[in-house]
Protein backbone atom coordinates (compact mmCIF):
# COMPACT_ATOMS: atom_id res chain seq x y z
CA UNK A 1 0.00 0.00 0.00
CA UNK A 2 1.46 3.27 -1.00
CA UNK A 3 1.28 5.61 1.76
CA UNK A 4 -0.09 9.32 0.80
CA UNK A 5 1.46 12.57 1.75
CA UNK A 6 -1.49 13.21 4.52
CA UNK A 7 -0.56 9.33 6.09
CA UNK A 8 3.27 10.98 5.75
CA UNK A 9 2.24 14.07 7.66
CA UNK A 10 0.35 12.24 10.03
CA UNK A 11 2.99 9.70 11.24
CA UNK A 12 5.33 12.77 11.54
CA UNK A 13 3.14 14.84 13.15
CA UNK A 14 2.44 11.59 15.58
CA UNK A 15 5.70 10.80 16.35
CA UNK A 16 7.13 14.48 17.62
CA UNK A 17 4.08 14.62 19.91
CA UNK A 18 5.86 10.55 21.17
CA UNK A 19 8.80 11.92 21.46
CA UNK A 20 7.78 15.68 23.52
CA UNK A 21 6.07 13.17 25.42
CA UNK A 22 8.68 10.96 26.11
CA UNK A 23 10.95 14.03 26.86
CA UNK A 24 7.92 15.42 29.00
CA UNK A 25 8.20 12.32 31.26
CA UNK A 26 11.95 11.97 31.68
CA UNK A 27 12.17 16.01 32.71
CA UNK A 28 9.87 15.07 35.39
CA UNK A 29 11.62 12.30 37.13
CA UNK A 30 14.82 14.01 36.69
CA UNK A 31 13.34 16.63 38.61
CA UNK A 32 11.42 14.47 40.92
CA UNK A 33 15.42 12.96 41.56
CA UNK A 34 16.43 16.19 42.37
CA UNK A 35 18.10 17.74 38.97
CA UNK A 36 17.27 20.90 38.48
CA UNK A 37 15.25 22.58 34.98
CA UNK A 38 15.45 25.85 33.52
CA UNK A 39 13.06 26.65 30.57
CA UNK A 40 15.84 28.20 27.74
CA UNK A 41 14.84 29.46 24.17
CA UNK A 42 17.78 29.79 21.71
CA UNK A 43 17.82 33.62 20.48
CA UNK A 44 19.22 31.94 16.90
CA UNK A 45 21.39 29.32 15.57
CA UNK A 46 24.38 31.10 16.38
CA UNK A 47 23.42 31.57 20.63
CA UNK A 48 22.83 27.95 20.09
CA UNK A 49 26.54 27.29 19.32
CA UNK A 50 27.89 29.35 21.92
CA UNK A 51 25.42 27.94 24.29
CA UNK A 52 26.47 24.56 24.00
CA UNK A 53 29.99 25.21 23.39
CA UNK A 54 29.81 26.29 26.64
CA UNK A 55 28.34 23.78 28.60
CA UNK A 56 30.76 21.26 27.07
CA UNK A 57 33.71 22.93 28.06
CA UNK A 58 31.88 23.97 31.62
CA UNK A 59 29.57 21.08 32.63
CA UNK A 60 30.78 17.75 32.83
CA UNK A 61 29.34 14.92 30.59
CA UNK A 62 26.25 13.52 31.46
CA UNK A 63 25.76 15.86 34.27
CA UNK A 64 23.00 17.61 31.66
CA UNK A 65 20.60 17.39 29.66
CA UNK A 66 18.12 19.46 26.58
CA UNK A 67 14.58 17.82 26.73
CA UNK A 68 11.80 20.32 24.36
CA UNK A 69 12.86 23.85 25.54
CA UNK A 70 14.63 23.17 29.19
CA UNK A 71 17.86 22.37 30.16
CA UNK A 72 18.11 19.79 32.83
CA UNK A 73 21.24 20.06 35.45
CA UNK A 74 21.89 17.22 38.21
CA UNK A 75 24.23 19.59 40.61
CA UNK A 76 22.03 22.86 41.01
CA UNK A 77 25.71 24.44 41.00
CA UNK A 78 25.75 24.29 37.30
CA UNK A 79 22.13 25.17 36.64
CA UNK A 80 22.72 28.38 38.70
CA UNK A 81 26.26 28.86 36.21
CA UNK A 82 24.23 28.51 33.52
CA UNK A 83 22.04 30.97 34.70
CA UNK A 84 24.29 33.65 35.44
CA UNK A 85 26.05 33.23 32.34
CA UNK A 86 22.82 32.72 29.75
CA UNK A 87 19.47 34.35 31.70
């Protein structure tokens, strides 16, 4: 069966609400374990870059993480960095 483009859009459309609800779940038990979220929107492509530049020479590996539009910090010492440096 040949799929159409509206069964294409569908299945697209479909899977990012999975996956922001997937990323909506995780966020929460991070934060229910006591990491710490800050809701962050990229000004452009090039803040992007420098944003994450910087938390990968400042934060150590899997000490963070990006679900939908928030950063998620385990040590609220590096949430409150990124904070003062970004906000």
């Amino acid at each position: 069966m040949t799929e159409t483009l509206i069964d294409i859009i569908v299945k697209e459309k479909l899977d990012e609400m999975t996956k922001s609800i997937d990323d909506d779940v995780l966020r929460a038990c991070l934060v229910e374990g006591g990491w710490t979220e800050i809701e962050f929107y990229y000004k452009n492509n090039r803040h992007a870059v420098e944003v994450l530049e910087w938390i990968g020479n400042n934060i150590k590996e899997n000490q963070w993480t990006r679900l939908n539009s928030y950063f998620v910090f385990r040590k609220k010492k590096d949430a409150s960095w990124f904070i003062l440096r970004w906000l």
